[in-house]
Protein backbone atom coordinates (compact mmCIF):
# COMPACT_ATOMS: atom_id res chain seq x y z
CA UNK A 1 92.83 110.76 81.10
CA UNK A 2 95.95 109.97 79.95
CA UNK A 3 97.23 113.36 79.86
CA UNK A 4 96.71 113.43 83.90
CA UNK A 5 98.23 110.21 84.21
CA UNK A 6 101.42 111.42 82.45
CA UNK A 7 100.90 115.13 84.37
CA UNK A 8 100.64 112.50 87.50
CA UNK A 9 103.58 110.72 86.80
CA UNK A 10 105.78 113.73 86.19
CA UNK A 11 104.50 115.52 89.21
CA UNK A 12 105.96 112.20 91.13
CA UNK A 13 109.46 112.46 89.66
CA UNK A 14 109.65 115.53 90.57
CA UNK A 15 108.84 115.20 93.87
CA UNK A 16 110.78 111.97 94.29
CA UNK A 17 113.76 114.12 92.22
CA UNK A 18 114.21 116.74 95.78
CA UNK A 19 115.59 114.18 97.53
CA UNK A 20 118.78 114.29 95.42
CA UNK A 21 119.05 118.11 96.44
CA UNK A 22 121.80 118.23 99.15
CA UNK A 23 121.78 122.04 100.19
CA UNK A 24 118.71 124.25 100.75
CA UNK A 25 119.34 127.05 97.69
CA UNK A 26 120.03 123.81 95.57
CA UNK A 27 116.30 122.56 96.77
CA UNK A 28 114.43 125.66 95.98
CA UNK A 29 115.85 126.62 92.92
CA UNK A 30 115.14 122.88 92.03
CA UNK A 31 110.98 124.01 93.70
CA UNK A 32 110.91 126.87 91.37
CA UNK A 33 112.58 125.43 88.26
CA UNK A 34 109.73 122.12 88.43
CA UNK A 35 106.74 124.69 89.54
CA UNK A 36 107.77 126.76 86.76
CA UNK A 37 108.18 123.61 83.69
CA UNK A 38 105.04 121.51 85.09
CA UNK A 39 102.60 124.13 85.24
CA UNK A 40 104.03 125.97 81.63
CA UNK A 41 104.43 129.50 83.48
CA UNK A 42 107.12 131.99 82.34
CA UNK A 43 108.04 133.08 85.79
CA UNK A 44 108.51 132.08 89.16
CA UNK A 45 109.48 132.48 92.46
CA UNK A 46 109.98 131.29 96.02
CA UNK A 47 109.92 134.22 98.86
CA UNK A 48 110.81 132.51 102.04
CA UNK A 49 109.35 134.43 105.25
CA UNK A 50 110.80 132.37 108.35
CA UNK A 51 113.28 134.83 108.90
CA UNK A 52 116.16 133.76 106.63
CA UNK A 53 114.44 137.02 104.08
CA UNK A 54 115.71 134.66 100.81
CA UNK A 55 114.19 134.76 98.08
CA UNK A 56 114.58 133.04 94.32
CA UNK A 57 113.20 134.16 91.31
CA UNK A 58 112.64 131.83 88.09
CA UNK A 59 112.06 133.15 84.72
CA UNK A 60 112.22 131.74 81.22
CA UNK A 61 112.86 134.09 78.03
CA UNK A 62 113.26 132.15 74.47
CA UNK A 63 113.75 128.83 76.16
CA UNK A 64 117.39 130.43 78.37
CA UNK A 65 116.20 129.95 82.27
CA UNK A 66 118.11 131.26 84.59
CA UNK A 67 117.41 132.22 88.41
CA UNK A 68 117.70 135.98 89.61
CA UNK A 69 116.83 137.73 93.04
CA UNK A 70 114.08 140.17 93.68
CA UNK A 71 110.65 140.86 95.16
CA UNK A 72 107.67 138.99 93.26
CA UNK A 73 106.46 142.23 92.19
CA UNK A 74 109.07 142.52 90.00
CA UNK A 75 107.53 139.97 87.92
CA UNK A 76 105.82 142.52 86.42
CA UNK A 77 102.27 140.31 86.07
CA UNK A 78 98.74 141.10 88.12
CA UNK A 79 98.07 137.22 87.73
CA UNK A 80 99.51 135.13 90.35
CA UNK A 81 99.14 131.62 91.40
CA UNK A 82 100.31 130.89 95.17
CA UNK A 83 100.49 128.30 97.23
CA UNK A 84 102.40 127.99 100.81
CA UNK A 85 104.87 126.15 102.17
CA UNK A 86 104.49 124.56 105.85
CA UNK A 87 107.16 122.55 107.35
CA UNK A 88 106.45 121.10 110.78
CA UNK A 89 103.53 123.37 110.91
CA UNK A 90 105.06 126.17 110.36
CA UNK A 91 104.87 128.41 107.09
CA UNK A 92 108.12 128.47 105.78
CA UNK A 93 107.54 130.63 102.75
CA UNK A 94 105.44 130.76 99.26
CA UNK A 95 105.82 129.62 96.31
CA UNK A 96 104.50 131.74 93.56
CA UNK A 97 104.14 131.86 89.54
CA UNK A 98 102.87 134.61 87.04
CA UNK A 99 102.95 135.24 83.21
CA UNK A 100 100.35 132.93 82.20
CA UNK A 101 97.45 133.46 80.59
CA UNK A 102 95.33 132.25 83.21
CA UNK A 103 95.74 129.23 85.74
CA UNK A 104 93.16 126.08 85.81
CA UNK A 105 92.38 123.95 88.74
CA UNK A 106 94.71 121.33 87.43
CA UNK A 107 98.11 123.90 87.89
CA UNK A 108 96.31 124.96 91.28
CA UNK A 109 96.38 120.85 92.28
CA UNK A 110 99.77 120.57 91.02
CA UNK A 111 101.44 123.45 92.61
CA UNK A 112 100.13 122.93 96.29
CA UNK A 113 101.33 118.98 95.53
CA UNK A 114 104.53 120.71 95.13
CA UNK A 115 104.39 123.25 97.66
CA UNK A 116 103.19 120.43 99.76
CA UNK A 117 106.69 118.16 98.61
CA UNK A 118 108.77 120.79 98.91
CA UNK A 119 108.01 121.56 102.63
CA UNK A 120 108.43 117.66 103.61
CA UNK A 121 111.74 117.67 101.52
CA UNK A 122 113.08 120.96 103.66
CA UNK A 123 112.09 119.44 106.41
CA UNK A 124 113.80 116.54 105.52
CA UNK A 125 116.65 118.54 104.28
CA UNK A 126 116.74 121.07 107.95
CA UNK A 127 116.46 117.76 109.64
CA UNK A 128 119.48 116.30 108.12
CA UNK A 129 121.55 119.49 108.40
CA UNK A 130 120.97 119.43 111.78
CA UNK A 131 122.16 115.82 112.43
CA UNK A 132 124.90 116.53 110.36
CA UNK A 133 126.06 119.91 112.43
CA UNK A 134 125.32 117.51 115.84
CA UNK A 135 127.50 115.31 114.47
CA UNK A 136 130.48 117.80 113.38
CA UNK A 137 130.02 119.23 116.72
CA UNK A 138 130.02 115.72 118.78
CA UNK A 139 133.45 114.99 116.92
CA UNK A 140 134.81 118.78 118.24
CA UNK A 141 134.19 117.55 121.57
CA UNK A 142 135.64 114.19 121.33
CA UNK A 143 138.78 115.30 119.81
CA UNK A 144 139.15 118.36 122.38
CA UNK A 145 138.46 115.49 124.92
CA UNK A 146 140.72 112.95 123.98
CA UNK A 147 143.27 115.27 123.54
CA UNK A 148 142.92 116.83 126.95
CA UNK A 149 142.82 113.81 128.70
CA UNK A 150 146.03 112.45 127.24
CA UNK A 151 148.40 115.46 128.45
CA UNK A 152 147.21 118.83 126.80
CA UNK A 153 146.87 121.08 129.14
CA UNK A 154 147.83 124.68 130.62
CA UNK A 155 147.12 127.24 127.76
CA UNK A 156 147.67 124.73 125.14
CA UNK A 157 144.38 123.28 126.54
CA UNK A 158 142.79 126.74 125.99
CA UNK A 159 143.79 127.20 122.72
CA UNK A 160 142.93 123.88 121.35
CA UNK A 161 139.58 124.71 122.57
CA UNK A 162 139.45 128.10 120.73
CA UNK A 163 140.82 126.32 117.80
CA UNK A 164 138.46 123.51 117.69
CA UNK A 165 135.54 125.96 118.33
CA UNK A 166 136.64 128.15 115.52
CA UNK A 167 136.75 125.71 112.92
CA UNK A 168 133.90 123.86 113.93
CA UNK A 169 131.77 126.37 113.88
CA UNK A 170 133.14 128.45 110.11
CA UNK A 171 134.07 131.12 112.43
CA UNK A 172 137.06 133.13 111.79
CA UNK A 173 137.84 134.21 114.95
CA UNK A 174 137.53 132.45 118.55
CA UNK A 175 138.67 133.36 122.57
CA UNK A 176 138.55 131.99 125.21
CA UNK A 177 137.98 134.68 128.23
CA UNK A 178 138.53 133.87 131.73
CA UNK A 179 137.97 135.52 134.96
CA UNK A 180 141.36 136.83 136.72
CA UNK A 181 142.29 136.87 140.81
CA UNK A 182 139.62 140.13 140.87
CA UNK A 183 136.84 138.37 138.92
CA UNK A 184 137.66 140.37 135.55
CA UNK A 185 137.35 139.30 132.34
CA UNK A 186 140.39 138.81 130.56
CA UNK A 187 140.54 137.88 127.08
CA UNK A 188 143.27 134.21 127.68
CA UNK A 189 143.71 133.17 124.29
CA UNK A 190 142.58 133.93 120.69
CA UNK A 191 142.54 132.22 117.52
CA UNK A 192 142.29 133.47 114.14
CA UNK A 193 141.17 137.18 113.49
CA UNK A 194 143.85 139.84 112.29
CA UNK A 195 144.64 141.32 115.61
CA UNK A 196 146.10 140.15 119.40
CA UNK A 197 143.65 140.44 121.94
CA UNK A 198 144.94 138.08 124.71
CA UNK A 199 145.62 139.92 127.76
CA UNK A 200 142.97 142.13 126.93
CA UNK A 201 140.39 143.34 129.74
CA UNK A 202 136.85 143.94 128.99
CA UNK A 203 134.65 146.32 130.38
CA UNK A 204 132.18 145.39 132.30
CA UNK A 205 129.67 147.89 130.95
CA UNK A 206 127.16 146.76 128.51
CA UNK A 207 129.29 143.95 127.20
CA UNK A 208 128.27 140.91 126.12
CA UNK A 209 131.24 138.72 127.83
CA UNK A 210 129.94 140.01 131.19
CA UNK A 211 126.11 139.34 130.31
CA UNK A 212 126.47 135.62 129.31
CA UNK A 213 128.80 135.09 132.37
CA UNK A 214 126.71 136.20 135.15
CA UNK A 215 123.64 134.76 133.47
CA UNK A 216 125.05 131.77 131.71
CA UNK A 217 122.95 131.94 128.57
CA UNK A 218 124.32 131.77 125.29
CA UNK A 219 123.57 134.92 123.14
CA UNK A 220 123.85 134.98 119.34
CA UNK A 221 124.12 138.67 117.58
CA UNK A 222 123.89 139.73 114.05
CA UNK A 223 126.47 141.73 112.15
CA UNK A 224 126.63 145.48 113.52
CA UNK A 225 124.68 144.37 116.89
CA UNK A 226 127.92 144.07 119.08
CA UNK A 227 129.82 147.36 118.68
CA UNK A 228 133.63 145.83 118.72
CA UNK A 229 132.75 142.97 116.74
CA UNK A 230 131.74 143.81 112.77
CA UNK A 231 130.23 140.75 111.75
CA UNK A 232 127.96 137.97 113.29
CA UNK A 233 128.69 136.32 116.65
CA UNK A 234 127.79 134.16 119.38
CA UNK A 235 128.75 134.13 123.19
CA UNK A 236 128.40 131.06 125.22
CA UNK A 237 129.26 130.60 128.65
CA UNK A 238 131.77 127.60 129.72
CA UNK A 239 129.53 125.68 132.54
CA UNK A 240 130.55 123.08 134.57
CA UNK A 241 127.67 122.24 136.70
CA UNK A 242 125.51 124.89 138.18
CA UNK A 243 128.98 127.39 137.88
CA UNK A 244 130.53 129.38 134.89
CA UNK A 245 134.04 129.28 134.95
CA UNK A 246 134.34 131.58 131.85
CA UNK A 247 133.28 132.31 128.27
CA UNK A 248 133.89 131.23 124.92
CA UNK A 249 133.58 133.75 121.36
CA UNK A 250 133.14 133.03 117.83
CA UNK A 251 132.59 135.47 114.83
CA UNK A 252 132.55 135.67 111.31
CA UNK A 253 133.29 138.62 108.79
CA UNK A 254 130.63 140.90 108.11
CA UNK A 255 128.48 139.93 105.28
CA UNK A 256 128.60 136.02 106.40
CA UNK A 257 125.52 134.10 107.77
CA UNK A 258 124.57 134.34 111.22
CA UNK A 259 125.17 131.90 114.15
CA UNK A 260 121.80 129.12 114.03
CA UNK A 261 123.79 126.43 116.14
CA UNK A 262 124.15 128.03 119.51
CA UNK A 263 123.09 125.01 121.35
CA UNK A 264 125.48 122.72 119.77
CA UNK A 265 127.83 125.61 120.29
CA UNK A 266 126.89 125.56 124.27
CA UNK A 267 126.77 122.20 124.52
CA UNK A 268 130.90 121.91 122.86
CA UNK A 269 131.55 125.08 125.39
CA UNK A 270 129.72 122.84 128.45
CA UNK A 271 131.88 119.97 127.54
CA UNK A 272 135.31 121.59 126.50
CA UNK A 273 135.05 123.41 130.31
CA UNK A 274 134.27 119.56 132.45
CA UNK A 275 137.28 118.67 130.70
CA UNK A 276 138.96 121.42 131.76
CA UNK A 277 138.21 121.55 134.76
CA UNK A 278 138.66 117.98 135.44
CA UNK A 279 142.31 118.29 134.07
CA UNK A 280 142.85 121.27 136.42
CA UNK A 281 141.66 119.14 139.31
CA UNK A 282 143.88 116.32 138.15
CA UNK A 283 147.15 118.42 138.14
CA UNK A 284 145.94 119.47 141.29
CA UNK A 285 145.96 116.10 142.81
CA UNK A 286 149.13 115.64 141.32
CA UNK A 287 151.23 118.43 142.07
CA UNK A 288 149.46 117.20 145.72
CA UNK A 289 151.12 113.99 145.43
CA UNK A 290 154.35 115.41 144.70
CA UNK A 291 154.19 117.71 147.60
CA UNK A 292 153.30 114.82 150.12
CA UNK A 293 156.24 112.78 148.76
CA UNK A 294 158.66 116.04 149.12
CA UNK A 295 157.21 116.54 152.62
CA UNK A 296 157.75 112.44 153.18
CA UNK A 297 161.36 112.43 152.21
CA UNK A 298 162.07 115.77 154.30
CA UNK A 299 160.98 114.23 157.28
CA UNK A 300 162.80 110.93 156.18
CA UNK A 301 165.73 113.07 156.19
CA UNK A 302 165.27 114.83 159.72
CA UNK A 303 164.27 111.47 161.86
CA UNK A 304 166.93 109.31 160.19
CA UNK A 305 169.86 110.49 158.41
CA UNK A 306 170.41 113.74 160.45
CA UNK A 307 170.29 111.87 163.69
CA UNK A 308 172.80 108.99 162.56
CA UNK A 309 174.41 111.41 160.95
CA UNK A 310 174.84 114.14 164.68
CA UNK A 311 175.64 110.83 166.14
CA UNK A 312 177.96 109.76 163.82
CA UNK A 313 179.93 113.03 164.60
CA UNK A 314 179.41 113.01 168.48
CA UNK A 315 181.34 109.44 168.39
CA UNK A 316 184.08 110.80 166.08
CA UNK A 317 184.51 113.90 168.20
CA UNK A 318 184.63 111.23 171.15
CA UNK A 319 187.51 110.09 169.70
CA UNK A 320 189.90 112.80 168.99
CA UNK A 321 191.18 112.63 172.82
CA UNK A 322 191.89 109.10 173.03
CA UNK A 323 194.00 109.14 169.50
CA UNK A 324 197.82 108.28 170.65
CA UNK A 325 199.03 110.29 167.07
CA UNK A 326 198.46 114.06 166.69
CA UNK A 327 197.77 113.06 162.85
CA UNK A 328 194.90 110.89 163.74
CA UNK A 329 193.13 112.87 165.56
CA UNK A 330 193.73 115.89 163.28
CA UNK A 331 191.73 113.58 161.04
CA UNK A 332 189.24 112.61 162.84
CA UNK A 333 188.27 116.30 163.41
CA UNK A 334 188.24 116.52 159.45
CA UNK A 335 185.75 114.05 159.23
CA UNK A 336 183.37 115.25 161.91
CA UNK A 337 183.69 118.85 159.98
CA UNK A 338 182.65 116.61 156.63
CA UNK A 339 179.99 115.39 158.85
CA UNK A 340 178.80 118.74 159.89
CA UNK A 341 178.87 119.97 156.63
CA UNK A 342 176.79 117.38 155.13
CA UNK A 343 174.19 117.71 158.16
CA UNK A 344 173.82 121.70 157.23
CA UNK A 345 173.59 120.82 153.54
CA UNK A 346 170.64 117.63 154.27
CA UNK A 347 169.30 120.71 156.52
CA UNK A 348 169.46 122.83 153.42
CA UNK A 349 167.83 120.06 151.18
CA UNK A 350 165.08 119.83 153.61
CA UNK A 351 164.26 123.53 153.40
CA UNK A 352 164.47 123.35 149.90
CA UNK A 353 161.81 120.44 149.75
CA UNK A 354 159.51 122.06 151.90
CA UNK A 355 159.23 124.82 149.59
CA UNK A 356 156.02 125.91 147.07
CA UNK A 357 156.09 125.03 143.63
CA UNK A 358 157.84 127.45 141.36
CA UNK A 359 155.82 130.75 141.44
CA UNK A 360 154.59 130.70 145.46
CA UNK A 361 156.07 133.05 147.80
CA UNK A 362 157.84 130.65 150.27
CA UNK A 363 159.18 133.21 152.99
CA UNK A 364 161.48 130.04 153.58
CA UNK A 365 162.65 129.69 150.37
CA UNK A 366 163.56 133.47 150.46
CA UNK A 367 165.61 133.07 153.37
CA UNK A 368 167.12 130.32 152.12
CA UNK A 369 167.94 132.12 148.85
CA UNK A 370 169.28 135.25 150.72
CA UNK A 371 171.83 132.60 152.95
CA UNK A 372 172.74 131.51 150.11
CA UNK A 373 173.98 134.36 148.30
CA UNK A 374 176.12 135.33 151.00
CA UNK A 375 178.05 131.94 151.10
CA UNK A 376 180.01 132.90 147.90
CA UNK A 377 181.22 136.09 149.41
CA UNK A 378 182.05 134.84 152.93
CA UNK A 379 183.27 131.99 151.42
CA UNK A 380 181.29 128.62 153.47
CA UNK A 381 177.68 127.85 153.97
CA UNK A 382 175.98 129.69 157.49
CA UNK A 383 174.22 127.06 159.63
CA UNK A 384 170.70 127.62 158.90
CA UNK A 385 167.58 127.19 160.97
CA UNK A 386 163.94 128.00 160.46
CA UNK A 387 161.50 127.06 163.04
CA UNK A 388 157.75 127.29 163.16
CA UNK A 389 155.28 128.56 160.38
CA UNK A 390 157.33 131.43 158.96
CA UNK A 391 155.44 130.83 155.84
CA UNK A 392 152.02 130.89 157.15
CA UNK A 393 152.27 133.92 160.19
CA UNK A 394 154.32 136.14 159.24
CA UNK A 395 152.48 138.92 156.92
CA UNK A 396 153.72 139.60 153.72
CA UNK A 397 153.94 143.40 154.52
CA UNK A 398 156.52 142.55 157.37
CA UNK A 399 158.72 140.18 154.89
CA UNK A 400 160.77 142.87 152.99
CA UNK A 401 162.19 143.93 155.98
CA UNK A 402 163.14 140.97 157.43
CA UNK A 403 164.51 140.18 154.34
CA UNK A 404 166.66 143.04 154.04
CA UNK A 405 167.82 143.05 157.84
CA UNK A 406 169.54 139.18 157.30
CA UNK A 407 171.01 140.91 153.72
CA UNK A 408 172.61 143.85 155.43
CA UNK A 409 173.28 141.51 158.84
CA UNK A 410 175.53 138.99 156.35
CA UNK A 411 176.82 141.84 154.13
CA UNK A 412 178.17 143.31 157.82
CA UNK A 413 179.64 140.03 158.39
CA UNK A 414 181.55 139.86 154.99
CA UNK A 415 182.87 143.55 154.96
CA UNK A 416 183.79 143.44 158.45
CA UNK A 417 183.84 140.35 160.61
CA UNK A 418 186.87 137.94 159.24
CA UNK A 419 184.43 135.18 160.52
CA UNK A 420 185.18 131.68 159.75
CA UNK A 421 181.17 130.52 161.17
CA UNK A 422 178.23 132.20 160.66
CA UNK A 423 174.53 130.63 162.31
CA UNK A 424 171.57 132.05 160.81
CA UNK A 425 167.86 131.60 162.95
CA UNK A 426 164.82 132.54 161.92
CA UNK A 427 161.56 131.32 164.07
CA UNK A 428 158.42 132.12 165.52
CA UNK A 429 157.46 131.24 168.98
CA UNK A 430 155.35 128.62 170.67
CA UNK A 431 151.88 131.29 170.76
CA UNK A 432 152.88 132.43 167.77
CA UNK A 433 153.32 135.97 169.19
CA UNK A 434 156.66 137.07 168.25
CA UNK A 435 159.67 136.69 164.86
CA UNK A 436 163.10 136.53 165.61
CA UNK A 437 166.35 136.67 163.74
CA UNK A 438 169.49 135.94 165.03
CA UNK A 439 172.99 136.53 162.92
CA UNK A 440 175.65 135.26 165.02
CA UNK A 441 179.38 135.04 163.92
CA UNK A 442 182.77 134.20 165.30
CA UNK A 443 184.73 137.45 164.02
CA UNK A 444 186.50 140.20 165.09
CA UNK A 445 183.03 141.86 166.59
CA UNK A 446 182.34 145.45 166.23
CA UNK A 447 184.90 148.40 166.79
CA UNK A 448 185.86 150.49 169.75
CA UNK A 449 186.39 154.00 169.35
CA UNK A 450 187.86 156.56 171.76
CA UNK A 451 184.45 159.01 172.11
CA UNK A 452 182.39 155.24 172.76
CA UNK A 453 183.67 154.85 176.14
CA UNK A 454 184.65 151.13 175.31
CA UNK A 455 181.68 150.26 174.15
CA UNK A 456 181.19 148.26 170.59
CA UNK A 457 180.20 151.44 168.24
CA UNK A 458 177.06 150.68 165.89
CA UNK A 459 177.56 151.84 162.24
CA UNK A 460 174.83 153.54 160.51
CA UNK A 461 174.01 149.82 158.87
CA UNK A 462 172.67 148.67 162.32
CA UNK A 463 170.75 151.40 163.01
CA UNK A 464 168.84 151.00 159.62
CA UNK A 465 167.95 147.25 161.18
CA UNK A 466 166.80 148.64 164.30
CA UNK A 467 164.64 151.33 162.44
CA UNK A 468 163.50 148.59 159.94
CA UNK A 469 161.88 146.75 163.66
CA UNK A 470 160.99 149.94 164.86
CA UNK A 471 158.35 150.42 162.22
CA UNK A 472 156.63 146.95 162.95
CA UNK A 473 156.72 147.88 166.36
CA UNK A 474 159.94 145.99 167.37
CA UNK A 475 163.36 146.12 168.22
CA UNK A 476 167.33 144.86 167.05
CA UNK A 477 169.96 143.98 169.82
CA UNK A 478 173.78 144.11 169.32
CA UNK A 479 175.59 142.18 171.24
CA UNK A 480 179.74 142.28 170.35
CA UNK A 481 182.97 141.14 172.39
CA UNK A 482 186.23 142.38 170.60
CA UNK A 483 187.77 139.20 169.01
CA UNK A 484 184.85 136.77 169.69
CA UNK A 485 181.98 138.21 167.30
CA UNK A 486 178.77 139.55 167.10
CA UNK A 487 174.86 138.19 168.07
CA UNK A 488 172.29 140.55 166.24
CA UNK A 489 168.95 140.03 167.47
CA UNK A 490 166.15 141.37 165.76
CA UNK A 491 162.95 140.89 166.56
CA UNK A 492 158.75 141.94 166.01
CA UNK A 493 155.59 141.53 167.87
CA UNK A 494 153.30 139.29 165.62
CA UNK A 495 150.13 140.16 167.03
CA UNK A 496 150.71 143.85 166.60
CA UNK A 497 151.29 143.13 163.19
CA UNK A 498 147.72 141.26 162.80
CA UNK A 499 146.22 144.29 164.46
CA UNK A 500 147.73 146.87 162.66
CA UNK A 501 147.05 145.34 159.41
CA UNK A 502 143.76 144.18 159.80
């Protein structure tokens, strides 16, 4: 009796002695080590069947254990004693000794009390692994949060989030792919691995990228599954909502484990895109904001200081024929030329407000930038004036040449005219129907030849303009008077445009 108290007793250390095990080999090498002393058998093992194929072998030879790898048949006994292990109903593997004589009841009681122990302590132990990734994971998403929300963003928002995933999950490579203007996968940023992919496009044939994105389910491969990727990995789409805005890839070297987290891998991805998508709309609204105030301050500047400003110049040009001193009202015509000049450069200002961010394709801002380059040739700022929505009618197909007949219009002007003013227009009408440009400038207008008959003769510049409206179904108009200057009108048919390029 007393020997089964004392075989009781040590069975209960034991058991109560797998709770110190902190890793899962650690546990059942500690399962077959105890099977293997309490029951006296030479050799032991633990095959575990849920799909992790491990297995540890125990054997003793002249009192030296140590723990080797094999099948159970390697043993080399016919006399087994087995007993399964369940956890949370499900058969996790077997526990199994040999090389003993033969096995009583008692070592049959004692083993499934281990067996028995053992699968409540994995349990225990799977259960606490589990937390413990949840929590690792949790912390990924919190610090790729806070950080977002406190001014990452752009693609250093992208790549904290391939970072963060990377780590998190032992990986040793990460991306972040996004879908471009045509809805293709492009590989955005990468981090770790020994190569560059970003910029990368990837077929949309039988990948994997392409699968998880138009079906937004997480997929997790083993080694050799995914043909471009060696070892393990696992795809998980980037949700926000009921959309997929992209995907995000980890993977490990060949010979390391395979992915078991993907839903605390999908849930990181889920929350990593809301915050990047809610930073997106942020800079959205704010880049909004700034545009309002721009488009505030231009109108400020039209209503206000341009009209005190015109009037400002109408009373000083009152005054330069009541002046009793030829020096005063030589003066006073300085200052309303200061005024004019200020008005076209507050005219300027406004343009320039009214423009797109960086990056857009402002026709305005184009003009503007073509006017501009002339001044330092010719020498003075044109007067400048854009009316109607150049920006939003006229197609981009027609803007080249528009922009290249006002180039080759001010070039003219510098090679040839002398002009001391040069007025630039560039509008659309009322219906929106028609675009006009008008150069107009105060030089010595075009030359007469003797074969011309007296009329203005049009250099080969010109008729490059008119053939530039000709092919959008327009026209260019020349209008000179020796000494006086030139008016070039050229002009296109908007709606012929629409039609033609529909």
């Amino acid at each position: 009796m007393g020997g089964n108290v004392s075989t009781e007793q040590r069975v209960l250390d034991v058991v109560l002695s797998f709770a110190d095990d902190d890793t899962l080999p650690e546990l059942l090498r500690h399962v077959v080590e105890s099977a293997c002393e309490l029951i006296d058998a030479p050799y032991g093992a633990l095959a575990v069947i849920n799909g992790h194929r491990e297995l540890l072998e125990y054997t003793q030879h002249d009192g030296h254990a140590h723990i080797t790898s094999g099948d159970p048949r390697s043993i080399g006994a016919d006399d087994f004693l087995g007993a399964p292990i369940t956890v949370d109903d499900e058969t996790f593997g077997n526990l199994y000794l040999a090389g003993k004589a033969g096995f009583s009841d008692r070592d049959r009681a004692v083993l499934a009390a281990l067996a028995t122990a053992a699968g409540s302590a994995i349990g225990h132990l799977d259960r606490y692994e589990r937390t413990r990734k949840r929590e690792v994971w949790l912390r990924a998403a919190a610090e790729v949060t806070m950080n977002l929300l406190t001014g990452t963003n752009g693609r250093d928002a992208l790549y904290l989030v391939a970072k963060i995933a990377r780590r998190t999950a032992n990986a040793h490579f990460s991306a972040v792919v996004l879908p471009d203007h045509n809805g293709e996968l492009v590989i955005e940023v990468t981090d770790g691995g020994t190569y560059d992919a970003e910029g990368m496009r990837l077929p949309k044939e039988s990948t994997v990228s392409y699968r998880v994105y138009e079906s937004g389910q997480a997929e997790c491969h083993a080694e050799g599954k995914v043909p471009t990727v060696p070892g393990p990995c696992a795809v998980v789409p980037l949700t926000v909502g009921d959309r997929t805005i992209g995907v995000l890839i980890v993977a490990r070297p060949k010979g390391e484990p395979e992915f078991d987290d993907a839903e605390l891998l999908e849930a990181f991805a889920a929350q990593a895109a809301l915050v990047l998508e809610f930073t997106r709309a942020q800079g959205d609204t704010e880049r909004l904001a700034v545009l309002e105030e721009r488009d505030r301050i231009a109108r400020d500047l039209h209503d206000l200081v341009i009209q005190r400003l015109f009037g400002l110049g109408l009373g000083l040009q009152g005054l330069t024929g009541t002046g009793p001193k030829p020096q005063l009202t030589e003066r006073i015509s300085g200052f309303v030329e200061e005024v004019d000049h200020t008005i076209r450069e507050i005219r300027r200002t406004i343009f320039s407000l009214q423009e797109p961010p960086p990056g857009g394709t402002s026709l305005r801002g184009q003009l503007l930038n073509a006017v501009h380059e002339s001044a330092r040739l010719l020498g003075f700022e044109p007067d400048v004036s854009l009316e109607g929505p150049l920006d939003t009618v006229v197609p981009d197909q027609l803007r080249p040449d528009l922009l290249a007949t006002l180039r080759e219009a001010l070039t003219n002007v510098v090679r040839h005219a002398r002009a001391q003013h040069v007025s630039v227009a560039v509008s659309v009408n009322r219906t929106m129907t028609r675009l006009e440009l008008v150069v107009k400038d105060d030089g010595r207008g075009l030359p007469l030849t003797e074969d011309s008959g007296g009329v203005p003769h049009h250099a080969g510049g010109l008729a490059n303009m008119a053939a530039r409206a000709r092919r959008h179904h327009g026209d260019c108009a020349v209008d000179s008077i020796p000494g006086a200057g030139v008016s070039l009108t050229w002009f296109v048919p908007l709606v012929l445009q629409e039609a033609t390029w529909r």
